[in-house]
Protein backbone atom coordinates (compact mmCIF):
# COMPACT_ATOMS: atom_id res chain seq x y z
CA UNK A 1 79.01 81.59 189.84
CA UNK A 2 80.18 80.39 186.33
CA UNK A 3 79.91 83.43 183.78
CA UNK A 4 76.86 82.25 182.35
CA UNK A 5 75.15 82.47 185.71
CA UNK A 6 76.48 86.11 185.91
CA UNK A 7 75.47 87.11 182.48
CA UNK A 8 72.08 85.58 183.53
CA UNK A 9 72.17 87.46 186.41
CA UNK A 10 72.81 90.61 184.83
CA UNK A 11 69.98 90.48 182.51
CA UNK A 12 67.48 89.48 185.08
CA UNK A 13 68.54 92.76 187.07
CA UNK A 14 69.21 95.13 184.16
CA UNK A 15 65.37 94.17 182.92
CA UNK A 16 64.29 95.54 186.00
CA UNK A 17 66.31 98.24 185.87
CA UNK A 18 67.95 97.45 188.96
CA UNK A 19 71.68 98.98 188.48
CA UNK A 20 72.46 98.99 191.95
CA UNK A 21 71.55 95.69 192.44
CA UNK A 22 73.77 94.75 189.69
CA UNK A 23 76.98 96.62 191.10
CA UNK A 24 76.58 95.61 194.62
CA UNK A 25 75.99 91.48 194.03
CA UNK A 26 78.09 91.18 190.66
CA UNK A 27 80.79 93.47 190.22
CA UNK A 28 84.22 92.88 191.74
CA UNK A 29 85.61 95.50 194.41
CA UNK A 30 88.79 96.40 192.00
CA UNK A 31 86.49 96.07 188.78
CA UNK A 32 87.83 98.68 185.99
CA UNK A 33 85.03 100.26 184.07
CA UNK A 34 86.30 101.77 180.27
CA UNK A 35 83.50 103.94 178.71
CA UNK A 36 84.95 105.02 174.93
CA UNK A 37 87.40 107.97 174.31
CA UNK A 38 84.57 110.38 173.17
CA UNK A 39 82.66 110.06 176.12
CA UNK A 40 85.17 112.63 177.80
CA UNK A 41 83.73 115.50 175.82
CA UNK A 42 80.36 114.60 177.54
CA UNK A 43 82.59 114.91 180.97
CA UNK A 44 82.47 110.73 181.66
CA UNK A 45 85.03 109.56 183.32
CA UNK A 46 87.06 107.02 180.38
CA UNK A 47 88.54 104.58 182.47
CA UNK A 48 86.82 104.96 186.34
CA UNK A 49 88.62 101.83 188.80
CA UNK A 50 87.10 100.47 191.78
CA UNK A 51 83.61 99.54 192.82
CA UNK A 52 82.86 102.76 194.76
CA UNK A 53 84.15 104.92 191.50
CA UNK A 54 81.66 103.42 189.40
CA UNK A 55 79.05 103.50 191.66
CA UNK A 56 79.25 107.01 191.48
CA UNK A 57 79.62 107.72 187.68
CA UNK A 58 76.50 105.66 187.49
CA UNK A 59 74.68 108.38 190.12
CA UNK A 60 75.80 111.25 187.93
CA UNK A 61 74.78 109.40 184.64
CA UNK A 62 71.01 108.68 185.97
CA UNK A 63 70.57 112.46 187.65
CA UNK A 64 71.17 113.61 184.79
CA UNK A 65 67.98 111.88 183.05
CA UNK A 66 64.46 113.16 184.12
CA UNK A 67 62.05 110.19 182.22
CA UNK A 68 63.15 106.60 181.30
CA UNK A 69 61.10 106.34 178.10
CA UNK A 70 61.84 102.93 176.76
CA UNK A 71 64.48 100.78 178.19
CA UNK A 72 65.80 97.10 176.67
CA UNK A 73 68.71 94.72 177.29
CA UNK A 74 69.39 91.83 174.94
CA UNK A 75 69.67 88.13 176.44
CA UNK A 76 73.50 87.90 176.66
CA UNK A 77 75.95 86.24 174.78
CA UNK A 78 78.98 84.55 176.50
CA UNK A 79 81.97 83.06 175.41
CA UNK A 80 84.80 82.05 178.08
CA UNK A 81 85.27 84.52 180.73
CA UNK A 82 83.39 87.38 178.39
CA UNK A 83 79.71 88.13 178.13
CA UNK A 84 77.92 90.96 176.33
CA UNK A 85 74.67 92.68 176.13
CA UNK A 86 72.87 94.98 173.55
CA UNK A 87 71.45 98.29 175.99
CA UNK A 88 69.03 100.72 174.69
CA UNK A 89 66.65 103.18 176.05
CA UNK A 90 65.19 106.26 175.24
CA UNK A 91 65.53 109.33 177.91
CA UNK A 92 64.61 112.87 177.62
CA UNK A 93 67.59 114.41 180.10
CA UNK A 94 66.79 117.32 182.68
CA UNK A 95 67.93 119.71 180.53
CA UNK A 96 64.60 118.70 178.16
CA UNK A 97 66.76 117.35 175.38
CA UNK A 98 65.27 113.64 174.67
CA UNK A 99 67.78 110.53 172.97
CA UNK A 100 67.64 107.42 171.86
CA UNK A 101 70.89 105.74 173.57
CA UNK A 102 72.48 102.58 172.28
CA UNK A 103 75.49 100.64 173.22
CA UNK A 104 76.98 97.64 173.42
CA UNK A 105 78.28 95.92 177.24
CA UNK A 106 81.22 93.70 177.40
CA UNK A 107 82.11 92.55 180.62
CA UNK A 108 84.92 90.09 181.90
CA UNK A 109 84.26 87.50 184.64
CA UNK A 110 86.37 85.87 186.93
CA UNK A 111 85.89 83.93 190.63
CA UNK A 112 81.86 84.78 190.20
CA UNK A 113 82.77 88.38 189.56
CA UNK A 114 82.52 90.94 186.85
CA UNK A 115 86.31 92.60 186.81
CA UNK A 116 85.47 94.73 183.96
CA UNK A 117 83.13 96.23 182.01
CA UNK A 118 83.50 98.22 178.93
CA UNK A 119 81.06 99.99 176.93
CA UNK A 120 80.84 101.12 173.01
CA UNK A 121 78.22 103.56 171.78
């Protein structure tokens, strides 16, 4: 797949909110996945490698919400190897604290296959 058929891909699955989906058909075994330096005083994982890894910081992130709100992804943008999306949705977390959370996806693409993905909030 070319990386606009990926970034198309991605949106189709992320507006259905189908993550897994989205790991298992798009992302690269080795992918590297950077989340931004702050996000270890939430306890994220910055920099989580592999497939597998990522698979499961994305099973701790969504146990940790009880209610998906609202939930949006922009159409993507792509440019070379690069495509990014706008991500927003509003949670209220098990703990009964509710957010608004906003951030921006960049991922890389190469043979058909995201090989990394980094986020900014």
């Amino acid at each position: 797949m070319t990386t606009q058929e990926v970034a198309n891909r991605y949106y189709e699955l992320a507006c259905q909110h189908k993550w897994t989906a989205i790991q298992d058909e798009l992302y690269d075994d080795d992918i590297v996945s950077r989340e931004p330096e702050h996000a270890a005083s939430a306890g994220m994982q910055v920099i989580s490698k592999g497939r597998a890894a990522i698979t499961a910081k994305s099973i701790a992130h969504r146990e940790k919400i009880a209610t998906v709100h609202s939930h949006y992804c922009s159409e993507p943008i792509v440019a070379a190897d690069f495509f990014s999306v706008a991500l927003k949705k509003e949670v209220t977390f098990k703990n009964n604290s509710r957010a608004q959370l906003d951030e921006i996806g960049v991922f890389q693409v190469k043979d058909g296959k995201v090989i990394l993905e980094q986020f900014f909030y």
